[in-house]
Protein backbone atom coordinates (compact mmCIF):
# COMPACT_ATOMS: atom_id res chain seq x y z
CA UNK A 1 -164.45 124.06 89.20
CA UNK A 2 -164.32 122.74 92.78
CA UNK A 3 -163.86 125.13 95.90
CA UNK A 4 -162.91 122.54 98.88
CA UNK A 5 -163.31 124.26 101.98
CA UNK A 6 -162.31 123.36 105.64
CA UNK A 7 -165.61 123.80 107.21
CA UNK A 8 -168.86 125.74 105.69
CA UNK A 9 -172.23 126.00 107.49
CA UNK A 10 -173.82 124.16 104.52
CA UNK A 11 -172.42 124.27 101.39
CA UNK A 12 -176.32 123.98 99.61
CA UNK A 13 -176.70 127.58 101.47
CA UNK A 14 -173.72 128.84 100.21
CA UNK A 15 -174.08 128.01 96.90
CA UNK A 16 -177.90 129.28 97.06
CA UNK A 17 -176.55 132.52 98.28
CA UNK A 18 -173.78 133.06 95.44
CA UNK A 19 -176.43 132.28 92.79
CA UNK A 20 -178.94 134.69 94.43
CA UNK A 21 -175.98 137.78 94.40
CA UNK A 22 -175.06 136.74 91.26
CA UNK A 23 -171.25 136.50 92.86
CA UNK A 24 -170.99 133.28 91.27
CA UNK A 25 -172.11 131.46 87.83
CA UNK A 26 -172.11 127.96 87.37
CA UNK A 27 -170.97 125.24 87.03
CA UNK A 28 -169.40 125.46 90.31
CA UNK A 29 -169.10 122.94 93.36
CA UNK A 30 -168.10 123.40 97.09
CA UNK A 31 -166.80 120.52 99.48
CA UNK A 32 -166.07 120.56 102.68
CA UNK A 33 -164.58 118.68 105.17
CA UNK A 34 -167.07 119.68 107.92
CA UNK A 35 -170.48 120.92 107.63
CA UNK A 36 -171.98 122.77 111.05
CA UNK A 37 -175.95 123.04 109.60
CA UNK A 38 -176.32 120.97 106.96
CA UNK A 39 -179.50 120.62 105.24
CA UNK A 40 -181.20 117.80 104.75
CA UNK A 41 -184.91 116.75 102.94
CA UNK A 42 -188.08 118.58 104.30
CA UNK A 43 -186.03 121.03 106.40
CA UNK A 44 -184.42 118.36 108.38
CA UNK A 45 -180.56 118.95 109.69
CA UNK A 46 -178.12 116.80 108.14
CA UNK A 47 -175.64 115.57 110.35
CA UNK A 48 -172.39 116.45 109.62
CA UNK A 49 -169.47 114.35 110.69
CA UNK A 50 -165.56 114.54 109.87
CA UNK A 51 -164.70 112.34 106.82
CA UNK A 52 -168.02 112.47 105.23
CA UNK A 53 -169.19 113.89 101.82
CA UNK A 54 -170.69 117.43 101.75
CA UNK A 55 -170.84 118.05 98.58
CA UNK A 56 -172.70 121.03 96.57
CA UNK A 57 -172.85 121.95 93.20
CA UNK A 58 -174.43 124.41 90.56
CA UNK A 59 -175.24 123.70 86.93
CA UNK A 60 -176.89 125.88 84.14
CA UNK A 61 -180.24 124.04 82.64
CA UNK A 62 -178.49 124.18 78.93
CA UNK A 63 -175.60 122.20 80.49
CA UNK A 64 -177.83 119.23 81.23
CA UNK A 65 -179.47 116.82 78.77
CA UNK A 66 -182.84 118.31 77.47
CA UNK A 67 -184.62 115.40 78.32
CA UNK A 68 -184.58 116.23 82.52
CA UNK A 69 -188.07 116.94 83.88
CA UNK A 70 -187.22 119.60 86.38
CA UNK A 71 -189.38 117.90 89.35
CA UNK A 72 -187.47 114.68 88.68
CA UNK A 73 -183.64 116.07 89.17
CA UNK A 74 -182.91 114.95 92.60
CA UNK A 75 -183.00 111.47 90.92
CA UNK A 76 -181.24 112.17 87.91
CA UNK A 77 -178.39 113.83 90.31
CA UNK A 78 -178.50 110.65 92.69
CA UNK A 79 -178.28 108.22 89.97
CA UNK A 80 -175.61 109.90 88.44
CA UNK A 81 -173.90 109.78 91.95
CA UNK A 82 -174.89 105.91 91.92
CA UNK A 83 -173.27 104.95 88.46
CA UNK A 84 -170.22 106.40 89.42
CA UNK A 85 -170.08 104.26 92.96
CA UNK A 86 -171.47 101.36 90.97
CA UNK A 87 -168.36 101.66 88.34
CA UNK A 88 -166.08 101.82 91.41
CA UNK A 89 -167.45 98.48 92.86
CA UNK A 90 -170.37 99.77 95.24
CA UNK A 91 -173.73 98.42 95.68
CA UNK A 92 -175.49 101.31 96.53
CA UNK A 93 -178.42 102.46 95.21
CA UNK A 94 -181.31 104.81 95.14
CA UNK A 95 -184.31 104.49 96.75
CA UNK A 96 -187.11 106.43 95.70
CA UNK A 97 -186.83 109.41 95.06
CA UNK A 98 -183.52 110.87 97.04
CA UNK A 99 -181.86 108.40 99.43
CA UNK A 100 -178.75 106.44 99.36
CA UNK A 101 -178.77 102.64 100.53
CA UNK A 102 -176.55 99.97 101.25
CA UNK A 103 -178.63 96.99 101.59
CA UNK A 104 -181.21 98.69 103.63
CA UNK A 105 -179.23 101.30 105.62
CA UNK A 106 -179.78 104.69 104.34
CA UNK A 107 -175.79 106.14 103.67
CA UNK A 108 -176.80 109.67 102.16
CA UNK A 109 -179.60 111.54 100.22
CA UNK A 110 -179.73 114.69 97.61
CA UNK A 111 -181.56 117.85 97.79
CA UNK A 112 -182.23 120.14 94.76
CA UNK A 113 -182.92 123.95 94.16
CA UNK A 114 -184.24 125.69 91.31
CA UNK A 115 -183.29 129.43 90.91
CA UNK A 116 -183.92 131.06 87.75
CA UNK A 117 -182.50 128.55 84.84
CA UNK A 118 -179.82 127.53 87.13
CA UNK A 119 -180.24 123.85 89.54
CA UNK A 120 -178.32 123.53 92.78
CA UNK A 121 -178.40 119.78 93.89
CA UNK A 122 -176.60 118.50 97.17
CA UNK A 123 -175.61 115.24 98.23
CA UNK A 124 -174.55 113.93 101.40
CA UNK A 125 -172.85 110.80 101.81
CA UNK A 126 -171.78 108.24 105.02
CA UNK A 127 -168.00 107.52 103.87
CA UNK A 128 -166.26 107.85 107.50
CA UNK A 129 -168.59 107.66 110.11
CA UNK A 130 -173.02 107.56 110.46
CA UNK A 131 -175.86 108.40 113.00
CA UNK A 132 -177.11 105.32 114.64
CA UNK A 133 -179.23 103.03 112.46
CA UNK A 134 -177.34 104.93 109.60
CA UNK A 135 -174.76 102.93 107.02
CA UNK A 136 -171.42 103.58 105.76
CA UNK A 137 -171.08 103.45 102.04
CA UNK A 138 -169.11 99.94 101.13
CA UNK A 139 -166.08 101.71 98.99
CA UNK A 140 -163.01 103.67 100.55
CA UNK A 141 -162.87 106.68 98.80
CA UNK A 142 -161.88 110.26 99.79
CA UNK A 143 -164.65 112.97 99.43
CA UNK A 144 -162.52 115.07 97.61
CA UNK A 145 -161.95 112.31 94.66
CA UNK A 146 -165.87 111.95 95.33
CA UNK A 147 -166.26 114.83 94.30
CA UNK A 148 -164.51 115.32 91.38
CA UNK A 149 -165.34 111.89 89.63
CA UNK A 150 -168.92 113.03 90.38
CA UNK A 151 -168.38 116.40 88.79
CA UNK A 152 -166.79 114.22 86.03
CA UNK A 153 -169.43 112.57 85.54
CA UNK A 154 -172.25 114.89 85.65
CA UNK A 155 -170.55 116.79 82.85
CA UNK A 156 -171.30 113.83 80.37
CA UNK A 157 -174.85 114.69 79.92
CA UNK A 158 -176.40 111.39 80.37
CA UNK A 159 -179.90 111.28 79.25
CA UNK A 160 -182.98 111.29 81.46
CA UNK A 161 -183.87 107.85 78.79
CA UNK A 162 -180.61 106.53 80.33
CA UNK A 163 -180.83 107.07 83.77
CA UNK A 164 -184.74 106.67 83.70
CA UNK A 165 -184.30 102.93 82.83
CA UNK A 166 -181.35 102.00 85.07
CA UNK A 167 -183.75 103.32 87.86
CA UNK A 168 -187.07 101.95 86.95
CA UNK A 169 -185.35 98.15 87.38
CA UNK A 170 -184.08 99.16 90.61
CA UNK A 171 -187.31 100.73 91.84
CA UNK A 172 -188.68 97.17 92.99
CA UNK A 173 -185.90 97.82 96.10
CA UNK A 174 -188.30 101.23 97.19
CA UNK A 175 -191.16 99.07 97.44
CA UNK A 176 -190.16 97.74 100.42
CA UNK A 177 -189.69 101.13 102.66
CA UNK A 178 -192.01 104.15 103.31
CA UNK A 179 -191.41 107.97 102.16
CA UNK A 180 -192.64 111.11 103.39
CA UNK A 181 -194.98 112.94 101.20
CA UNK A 182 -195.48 116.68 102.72
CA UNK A 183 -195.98 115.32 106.51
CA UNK A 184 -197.03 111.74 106.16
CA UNK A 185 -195.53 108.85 105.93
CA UNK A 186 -196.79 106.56 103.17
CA UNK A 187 -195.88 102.54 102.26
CA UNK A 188 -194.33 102.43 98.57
CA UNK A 189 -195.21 99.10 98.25
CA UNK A 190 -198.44 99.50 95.75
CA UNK A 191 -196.40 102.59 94.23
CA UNK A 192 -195.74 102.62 90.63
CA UNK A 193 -193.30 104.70 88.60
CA UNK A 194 -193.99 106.86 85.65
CA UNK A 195 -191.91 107.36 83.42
CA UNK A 196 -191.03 111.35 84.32
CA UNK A 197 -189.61 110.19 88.04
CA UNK A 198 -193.02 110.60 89.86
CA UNK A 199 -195.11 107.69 91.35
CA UNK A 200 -198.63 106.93 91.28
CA UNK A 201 -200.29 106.02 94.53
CA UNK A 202 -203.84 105.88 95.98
CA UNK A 203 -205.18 107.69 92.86
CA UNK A 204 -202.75 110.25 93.05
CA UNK A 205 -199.70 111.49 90.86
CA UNK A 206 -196.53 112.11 93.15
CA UNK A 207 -193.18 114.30 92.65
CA UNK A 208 -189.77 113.68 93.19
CA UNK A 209 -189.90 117.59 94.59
CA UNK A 210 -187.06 117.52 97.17
């Protein structure tokens, strides 16, 4: 079930909220046309202008494939988002571990929440308008059949195996930007991918924890 809503302060908050009052039980998913304090990775604001995806959604760990490594599900949820944009003719993909590219413009990201045995994941997406040095993704699509081809989708229960090694081929792409790892910006370039969605770099094992 999707709840599209004129404007929310972010939709991630909201659905945080429900799950915390126990008001609401997923799955569930709220878009809305305008978001006034959206949130974005690390804390950071995502903007939110008219035409855009806002997109939130709840899902119960037993309605997932068993295969997800919780600190790896902001990928799984962004390459789910990817394969259904990539079946509709887009050429965006994922950069490691939460963005949305065209070529190399980011377009969106996805944040995830844990609470209890239920995952909240949020994606924002470029479809009408973007910040400067932003993209626009390179399909016309409303967010509101976005959304529910996403939600489609997500209900298949792809397997971590299957997502996993669509992603590892298109990792080579993240090598050529930076990421932020708690407050510093690192180079992904001598980065490499294990298998559970985290990254080895200067001697250290890094997760996908957005």
């Amino acid at each position: 079930m999707i709840e599209f809503l004129d404007e929310c302060g972010s939709t991630h908050v909201e659905i945080c909220e429900r799950i915390k009052l126990g008001v609401q039980k997923p799955p569930f998913a709220i878009c809305a046309k305008r978001q006034s304090s959206g949130v974005g990775s690390r804390g950071n604001e995502w903007v939110g202008l008219d035409g855009n995806l806002f997109l939130s959604f709840c899902m119960h760990r037993n309605d997932l494939s068993q295969d997800i490594c919780d600190a790896s599900i902001s990928i799984y949820f962004s390459m789910i988002m990817k394969n259904f944009l990539e079946n509709l003719g887009s050429k965006a993909w994922v950069k490691w571990p939460n963005d949305f590219y065209i070529n190399d413009r980011k377009i969106g990201g996805t944040i995830s929440t844990k609470i209890s045995e239920t995952y909240i994941g949020s994606i924002g997406l470029n479809l009408a308008q973007a910040p400067e040095n932003a993209g626009i993704l390179d399909i016309n699509i409303s967010p509101n059949n976005l959304a529910l081809g996403f939600i489609d989708e997500l209900g298949k229960k792809i397997s971590w195996k299957q997502i996993f090694s669509k992603f590892s081929v298109e990792f080579v792409k993240s090598k050529n930007f930076i990421t932020h790892i708690g407050e510093s910006s690192v180079n992904l370039a001598d980065a490499t991918l294990c298998d559970d969605g985290a990254i080895f770099l200067n001697n250290k094992k890094v997760y996908s924890l957005r």
